[in-house]
Protein backbone atom coordinates (compact mmCIF):
# COMPACT_ATOMS: atom_id res chain seq x y z
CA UNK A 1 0.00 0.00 0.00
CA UNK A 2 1.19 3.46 -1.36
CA UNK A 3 2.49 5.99 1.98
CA UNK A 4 0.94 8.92 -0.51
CA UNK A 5 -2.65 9.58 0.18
CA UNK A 6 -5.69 7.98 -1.34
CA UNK A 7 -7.97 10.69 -2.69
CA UNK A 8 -11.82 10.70 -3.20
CA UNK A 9 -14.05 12.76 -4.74
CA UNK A 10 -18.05 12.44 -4.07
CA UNK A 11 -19.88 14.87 -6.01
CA UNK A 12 -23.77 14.43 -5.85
CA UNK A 13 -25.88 16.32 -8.55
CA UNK A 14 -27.78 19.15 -8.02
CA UNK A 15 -27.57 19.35 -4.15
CA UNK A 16 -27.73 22.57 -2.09
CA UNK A 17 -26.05 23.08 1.20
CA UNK A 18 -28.57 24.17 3.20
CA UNK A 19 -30.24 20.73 2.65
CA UNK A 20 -27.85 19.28 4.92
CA UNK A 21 -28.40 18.59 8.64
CA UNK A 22 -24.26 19.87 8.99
CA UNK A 23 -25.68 22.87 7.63
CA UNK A 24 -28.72 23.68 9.53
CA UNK A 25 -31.23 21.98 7.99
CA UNK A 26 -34.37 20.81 10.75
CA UNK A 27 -35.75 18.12 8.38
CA UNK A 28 -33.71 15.52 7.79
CA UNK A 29 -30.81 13.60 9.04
CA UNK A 30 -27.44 13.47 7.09
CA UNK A 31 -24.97 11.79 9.52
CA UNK A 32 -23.01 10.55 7.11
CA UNK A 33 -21.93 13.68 5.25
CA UNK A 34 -22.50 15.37 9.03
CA UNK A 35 -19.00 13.37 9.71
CA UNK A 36 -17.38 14.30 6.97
CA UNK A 37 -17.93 17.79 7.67
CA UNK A 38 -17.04 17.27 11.76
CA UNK A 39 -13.28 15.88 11.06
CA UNK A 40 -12.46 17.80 7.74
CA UNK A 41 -13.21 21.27 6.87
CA UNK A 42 -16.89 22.70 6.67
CA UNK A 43 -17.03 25.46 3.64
CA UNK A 44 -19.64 28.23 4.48
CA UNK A 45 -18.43 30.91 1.70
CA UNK A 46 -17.70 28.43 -1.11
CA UNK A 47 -19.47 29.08 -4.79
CA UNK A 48 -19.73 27.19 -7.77
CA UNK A 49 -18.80 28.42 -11.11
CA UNK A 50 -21.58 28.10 -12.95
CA UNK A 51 -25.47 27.17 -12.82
CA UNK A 52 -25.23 24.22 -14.50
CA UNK A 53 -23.97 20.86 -14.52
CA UNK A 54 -21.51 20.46 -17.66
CA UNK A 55 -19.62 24.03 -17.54
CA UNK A 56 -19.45 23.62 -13.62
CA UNK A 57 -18.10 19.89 -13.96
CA UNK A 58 -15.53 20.88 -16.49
CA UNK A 59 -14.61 23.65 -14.52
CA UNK A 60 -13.47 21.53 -11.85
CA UNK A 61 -11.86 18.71 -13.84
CA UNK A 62 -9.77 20.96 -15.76
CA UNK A 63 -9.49 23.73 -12.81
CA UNK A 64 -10.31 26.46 -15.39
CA UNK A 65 -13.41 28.51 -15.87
CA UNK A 66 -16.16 28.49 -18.30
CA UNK A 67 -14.01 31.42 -20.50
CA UNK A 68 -11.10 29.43 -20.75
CA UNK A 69 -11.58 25.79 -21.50
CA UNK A 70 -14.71 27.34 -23.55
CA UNK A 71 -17.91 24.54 -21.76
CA UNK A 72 -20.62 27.76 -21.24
CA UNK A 73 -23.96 25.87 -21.71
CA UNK A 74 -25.26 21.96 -21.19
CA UNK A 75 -24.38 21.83 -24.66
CA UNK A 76 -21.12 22.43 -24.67
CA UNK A 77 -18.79 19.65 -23.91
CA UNK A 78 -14.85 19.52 -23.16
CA UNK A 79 -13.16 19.21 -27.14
CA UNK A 80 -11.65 16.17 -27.60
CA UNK A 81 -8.46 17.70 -28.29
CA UNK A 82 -8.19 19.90 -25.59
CA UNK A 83 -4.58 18.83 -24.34
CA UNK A 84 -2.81 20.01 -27.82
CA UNK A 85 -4.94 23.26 -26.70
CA UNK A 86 -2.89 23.28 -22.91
CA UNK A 87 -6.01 22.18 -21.21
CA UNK A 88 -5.44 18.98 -18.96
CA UNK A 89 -7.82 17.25 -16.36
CA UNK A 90 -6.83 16.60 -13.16
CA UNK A 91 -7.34 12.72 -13.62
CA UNK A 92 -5.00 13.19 -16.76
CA UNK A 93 -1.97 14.39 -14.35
CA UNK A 94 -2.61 12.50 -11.39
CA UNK A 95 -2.58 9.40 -14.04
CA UNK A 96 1.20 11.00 -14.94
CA UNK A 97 1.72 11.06 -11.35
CA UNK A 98 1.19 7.56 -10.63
CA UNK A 99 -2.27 6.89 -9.17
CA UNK A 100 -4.82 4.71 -10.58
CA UNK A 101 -7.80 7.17 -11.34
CA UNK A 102 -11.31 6.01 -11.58
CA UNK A 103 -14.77 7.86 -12.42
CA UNK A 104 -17.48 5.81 -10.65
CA UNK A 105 -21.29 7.17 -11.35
CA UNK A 106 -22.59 10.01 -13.00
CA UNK A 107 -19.80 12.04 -14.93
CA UNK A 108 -21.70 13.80 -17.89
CA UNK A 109 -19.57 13.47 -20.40
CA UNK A 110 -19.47 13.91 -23.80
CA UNK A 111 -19.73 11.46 -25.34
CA UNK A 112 -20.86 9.75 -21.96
CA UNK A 113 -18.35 7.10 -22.74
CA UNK A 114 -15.86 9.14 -22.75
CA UNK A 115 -12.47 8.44 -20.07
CA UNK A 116 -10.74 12.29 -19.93
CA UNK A 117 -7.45 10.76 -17.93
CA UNK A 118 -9.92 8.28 -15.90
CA UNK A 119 -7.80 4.74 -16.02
CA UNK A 120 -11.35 2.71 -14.54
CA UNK A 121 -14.49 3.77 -15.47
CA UNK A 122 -18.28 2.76 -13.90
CA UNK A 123 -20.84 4.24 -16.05
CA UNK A 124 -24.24 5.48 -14.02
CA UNK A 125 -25.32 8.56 -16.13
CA UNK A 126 -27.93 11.23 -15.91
CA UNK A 127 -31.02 10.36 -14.85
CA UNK A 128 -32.81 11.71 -18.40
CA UNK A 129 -30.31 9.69 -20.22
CA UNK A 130 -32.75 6.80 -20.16
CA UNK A 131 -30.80 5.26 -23.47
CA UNK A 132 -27.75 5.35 -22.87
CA UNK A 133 -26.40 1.78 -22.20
CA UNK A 134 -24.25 2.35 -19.58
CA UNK A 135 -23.34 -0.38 -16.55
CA UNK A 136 -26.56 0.78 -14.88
CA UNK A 137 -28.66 -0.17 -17.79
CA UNK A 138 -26.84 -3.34 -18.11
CA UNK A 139 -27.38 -4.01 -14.00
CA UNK A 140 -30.90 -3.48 -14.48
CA UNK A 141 -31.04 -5.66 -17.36
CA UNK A 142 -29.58 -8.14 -15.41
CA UNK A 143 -32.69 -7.22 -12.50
CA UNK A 144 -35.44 -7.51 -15.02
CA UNK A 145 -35.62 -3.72 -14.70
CA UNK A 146 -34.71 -0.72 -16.78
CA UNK A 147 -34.53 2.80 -16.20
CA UNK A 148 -37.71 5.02 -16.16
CA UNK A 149 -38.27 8.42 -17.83
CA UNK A 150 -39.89 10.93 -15.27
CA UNK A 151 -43.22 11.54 -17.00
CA UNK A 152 -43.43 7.56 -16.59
CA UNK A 153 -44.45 8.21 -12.81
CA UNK A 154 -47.74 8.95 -11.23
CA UNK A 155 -47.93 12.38 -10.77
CA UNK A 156 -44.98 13.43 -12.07
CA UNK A 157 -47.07 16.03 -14.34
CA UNK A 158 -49.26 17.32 -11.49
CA UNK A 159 -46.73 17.45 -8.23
CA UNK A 160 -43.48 19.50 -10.78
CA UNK A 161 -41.55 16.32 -11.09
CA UNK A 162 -42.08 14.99 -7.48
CA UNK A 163 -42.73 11.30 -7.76
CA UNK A 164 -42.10 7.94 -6.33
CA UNK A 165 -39.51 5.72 -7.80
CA UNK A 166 -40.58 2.85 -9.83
CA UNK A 167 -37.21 0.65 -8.78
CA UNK A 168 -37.03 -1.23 -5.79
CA UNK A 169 -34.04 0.63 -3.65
CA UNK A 170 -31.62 -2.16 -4.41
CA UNK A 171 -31.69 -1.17 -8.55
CA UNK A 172 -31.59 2.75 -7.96
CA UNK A 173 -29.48 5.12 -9.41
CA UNK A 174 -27.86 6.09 -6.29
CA UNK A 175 -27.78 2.54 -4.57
CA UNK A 176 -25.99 1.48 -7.55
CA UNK A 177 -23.33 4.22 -7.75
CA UNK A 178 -22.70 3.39 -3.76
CA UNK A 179 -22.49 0.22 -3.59
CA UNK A 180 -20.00 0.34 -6.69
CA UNK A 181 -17.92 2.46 -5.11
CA UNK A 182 -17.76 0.71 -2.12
CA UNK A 183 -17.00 -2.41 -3.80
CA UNK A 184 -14.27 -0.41 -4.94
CA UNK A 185 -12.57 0.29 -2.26
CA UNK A 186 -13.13 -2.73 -0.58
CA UNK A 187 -11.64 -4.54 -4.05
CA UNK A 188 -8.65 -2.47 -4.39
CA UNK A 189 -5.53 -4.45 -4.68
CA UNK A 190 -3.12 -2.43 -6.41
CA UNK A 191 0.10 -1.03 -5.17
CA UNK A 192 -0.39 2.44 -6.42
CA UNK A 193 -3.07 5.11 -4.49
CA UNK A 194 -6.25 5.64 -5.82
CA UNK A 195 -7.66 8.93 -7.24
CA UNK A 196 -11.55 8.11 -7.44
CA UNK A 197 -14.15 10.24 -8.34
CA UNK A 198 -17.89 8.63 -7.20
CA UNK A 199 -20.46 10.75 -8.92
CA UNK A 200 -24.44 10.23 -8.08
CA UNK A 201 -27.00 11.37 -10.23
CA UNK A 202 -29.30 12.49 -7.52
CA UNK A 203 -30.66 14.57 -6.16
CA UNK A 204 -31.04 16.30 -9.45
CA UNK A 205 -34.78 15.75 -10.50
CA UNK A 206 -36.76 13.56 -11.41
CA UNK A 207 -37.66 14.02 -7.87
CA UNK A 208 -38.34 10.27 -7.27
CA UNK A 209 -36.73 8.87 -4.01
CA UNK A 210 -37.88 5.29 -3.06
CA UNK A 211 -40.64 5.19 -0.49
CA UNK A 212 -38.93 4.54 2.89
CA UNK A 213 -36.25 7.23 2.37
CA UNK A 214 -39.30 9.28 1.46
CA UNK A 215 -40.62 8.60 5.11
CA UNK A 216 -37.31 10.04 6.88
CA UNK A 217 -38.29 13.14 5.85
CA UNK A 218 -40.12 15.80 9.02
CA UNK A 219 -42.75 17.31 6.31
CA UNK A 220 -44.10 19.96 8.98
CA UNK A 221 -39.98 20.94 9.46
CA UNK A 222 -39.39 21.39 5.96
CA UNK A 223 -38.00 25.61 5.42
CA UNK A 224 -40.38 27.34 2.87
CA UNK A 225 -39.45 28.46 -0.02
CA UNK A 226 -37.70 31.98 -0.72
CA UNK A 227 -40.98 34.02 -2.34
CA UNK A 228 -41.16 35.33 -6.06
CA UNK A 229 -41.68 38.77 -6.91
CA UNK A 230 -42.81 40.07 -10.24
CA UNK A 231 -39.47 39.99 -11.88
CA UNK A 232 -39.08 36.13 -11.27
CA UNK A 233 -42.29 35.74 -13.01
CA UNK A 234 -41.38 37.54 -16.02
CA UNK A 235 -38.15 35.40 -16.46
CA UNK A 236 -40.18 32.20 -15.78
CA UNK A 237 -41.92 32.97 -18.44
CA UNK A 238 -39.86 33.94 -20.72
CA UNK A 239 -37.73 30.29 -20.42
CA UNK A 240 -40.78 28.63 -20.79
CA UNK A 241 -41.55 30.57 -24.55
CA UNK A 242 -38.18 30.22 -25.42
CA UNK A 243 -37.78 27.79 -28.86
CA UNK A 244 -35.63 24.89 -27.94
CA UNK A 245 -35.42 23.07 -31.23
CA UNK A 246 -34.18 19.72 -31.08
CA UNK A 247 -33.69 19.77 -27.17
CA UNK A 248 -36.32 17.05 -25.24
CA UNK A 249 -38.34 18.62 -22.66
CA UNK A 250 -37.62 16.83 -19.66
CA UNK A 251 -39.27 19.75 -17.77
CA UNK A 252 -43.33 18.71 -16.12
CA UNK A 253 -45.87 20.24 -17.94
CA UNK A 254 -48.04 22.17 -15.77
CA UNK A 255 -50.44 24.61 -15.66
CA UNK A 256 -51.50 27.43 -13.29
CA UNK A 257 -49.56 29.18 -10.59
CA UNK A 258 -46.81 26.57 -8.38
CA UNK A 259 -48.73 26.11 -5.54
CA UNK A 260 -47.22 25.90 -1.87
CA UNK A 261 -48.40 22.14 -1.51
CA UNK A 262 -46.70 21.29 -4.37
CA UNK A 263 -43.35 23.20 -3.29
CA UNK A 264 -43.70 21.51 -0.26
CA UNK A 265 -44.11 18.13 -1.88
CA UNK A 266 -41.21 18.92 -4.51
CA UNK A 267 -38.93 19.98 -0.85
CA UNK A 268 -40.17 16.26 0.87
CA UNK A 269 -39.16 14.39 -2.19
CA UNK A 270 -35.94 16.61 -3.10
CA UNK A 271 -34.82 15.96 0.82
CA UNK A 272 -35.93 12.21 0.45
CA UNK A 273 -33.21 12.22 -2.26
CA UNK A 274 -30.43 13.49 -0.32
CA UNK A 275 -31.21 11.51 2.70
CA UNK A 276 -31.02 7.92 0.11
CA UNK A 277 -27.80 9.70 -1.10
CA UNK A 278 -26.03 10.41 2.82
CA UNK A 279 -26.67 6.64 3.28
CA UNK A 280 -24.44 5.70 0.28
CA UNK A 281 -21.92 7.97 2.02
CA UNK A 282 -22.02 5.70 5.03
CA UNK A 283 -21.63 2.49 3.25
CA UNK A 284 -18.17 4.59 1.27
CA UNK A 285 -17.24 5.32 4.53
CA UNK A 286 -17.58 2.15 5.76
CA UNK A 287 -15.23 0.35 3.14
CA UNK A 288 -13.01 3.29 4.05
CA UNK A 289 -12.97 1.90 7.32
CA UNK A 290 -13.14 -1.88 6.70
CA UNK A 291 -10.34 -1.85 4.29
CA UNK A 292 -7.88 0.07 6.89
CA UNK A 293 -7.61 3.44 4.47
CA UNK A 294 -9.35 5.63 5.88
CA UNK A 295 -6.89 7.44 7.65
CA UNK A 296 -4.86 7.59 4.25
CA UNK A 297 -7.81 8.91 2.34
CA UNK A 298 -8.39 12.63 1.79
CA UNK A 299 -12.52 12.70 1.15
CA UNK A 300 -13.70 15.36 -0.41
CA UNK A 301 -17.48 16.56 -0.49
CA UNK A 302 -19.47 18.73 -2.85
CA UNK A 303 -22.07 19.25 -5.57
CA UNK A 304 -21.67 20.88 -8.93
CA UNK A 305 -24.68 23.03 -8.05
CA UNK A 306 -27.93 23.72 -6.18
CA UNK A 307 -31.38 23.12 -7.05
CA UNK A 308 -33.96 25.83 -6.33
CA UNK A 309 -36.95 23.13 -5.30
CA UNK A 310 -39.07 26.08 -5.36
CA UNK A 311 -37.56 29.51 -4.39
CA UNK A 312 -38.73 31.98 -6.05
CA UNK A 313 -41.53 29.58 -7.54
CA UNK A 314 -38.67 28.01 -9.49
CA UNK A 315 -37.38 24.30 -9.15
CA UNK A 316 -34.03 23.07 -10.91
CA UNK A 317 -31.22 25.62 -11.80
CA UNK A 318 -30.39 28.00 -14.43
């Protein structure tokens, strides 16, 4: 076993701080994360980048910002010849540097397949990415299961994406991305120290936590939402008239005003999420433990972005 330090990198999608209970929140439980935050360092006045998933991602693996390795939108990706343009990834020089890198989960990619310096590669991609046949799609194949689009759920129309899952918890996204990278670590025989980065697709929306995570959650402690004023209205609406041409509309379809039941219900179900993805952190954590490397592990914690699950009578991000 290497005397350099292990390094691992959890990222879940879409998560906002003040979801956390390390944070404040009254709601839910994360004891998991809580821990990391107790023995390491808890970041109060740390930003991300950028709004949205792929420019914020890339910003991190490459360590330079939207301007400069030139990802601004979701549909932008990293150029395939970005090292002849000086732009390297982080799992590219740790590679150089003699660890064994691996991407575990949700990367978003393009193409999804691609490795960007990762040596090992476990493929569990966005949850609208019902398609793509990635290890998760062959694991459910495998379960007599397959993945579900989110209009596929009852009520997912009606309640702004909140739903219940359709997979039992043992074929979920996020149960699948855990237990991988657990299996990982537990797994790891090689003489070199591992750079792994363990991405999970929620709690980005779909909304749709499995029903017993959905009953951790305190509904009457849940924060309200941040309230709209006229201005947010006129932006809502003009996203919702802009042309997207080509572009699926993974978005509910609703009608009328957002009510505060079905903020509430998007909150419950957004929390749910976070709470299923804290108890993957304790099973990480756990191999950590079990395989004697955690103390020679540097774990690090955060989320490309927030979600707005209802401020300003908006969900997602943008």
């Amino acid at each position: 076993m290497s005397d350099r330090p292990n390094l691992l990198f959890i990222m879940p999608d879409q998560m906002r701080h003040d979801f956390l209970s390390c944070y404040g929140a009254p709601h839910i439980s994360t004891p998991n994360i809580d821990r990391i935050a107790a023995e390491g360092v808890r970041y109060d006045q740390a930003y991300s980048l950028h709004p949205v998933c792929v420019p914020a991602r890339c910003s991190l693996l490459t360590g330079l910002n939207a301007w400069r390795n030139h990802v601004l939108t979701n549909g932008n990706h990293l150029r395939p010849d970005h090292a002849a343009c000086g732009i390297r990834t982080w799992a590219e020089m740790l590679t150089d540097h003699g660890y064994l890198t691996s991407a575990i989960g949700k990367m978003h990619f393009y193409p999804w397949e691609a490795s960007f310096g990762f040596q090992h590669r476990i493929a569990c991609e966005d949850k609208v990415w019902v398609n793509i046949q990635d290890d998760y799609w062959h694991y459910l194949q495998q379960r007599g299961h397959r993945k579900y689009m989110g209009k596929e759920h009852e009520g997912y129309d009606e309640q702004r994406g909140a739903c219940v899952s359709l997979l039992p918890w043992d074929c979920y996204w996020d149960y699948f991305v855990g237990e991988e990278a657990a299996r990982f670590i537990r797994e790891y025989d090689d003489e070199r120290p591992f750079a792994c980065m363990v991405g999970f697709p929620g709690p980005h929306d779909p909304y749709d936590p499995t029903p017993e995570f959905l009953e951790k959650v305190d509904v009457d402690k849940i924060p309200d939402p941040a309230p709209g004023d006229p201005i947010h209205r006129d932006v809502r609406e003009g996203i919702h008239a802009r042309p997207r041409p080509g572009v699926p509309i993974w978005t509910p379809e609703t009608e009328g005003p957002y009510t505060e039941e079905q903020k509430r219900t998007v909150r419950a179900h957004y929390s749910a999420l976070i709470v299923q993805i804290d108890h993957e952190v304790g099973q990480i954590l756990a191999a950590l433990e079990e395989s004697g490397r955690l103390d020679n592990t540097v774990v690090i914690f955060a989320s490309d972005h927030g979600d707005l699950v209802g401020d300003h009578g908006v969900n997602a991000k943008g």
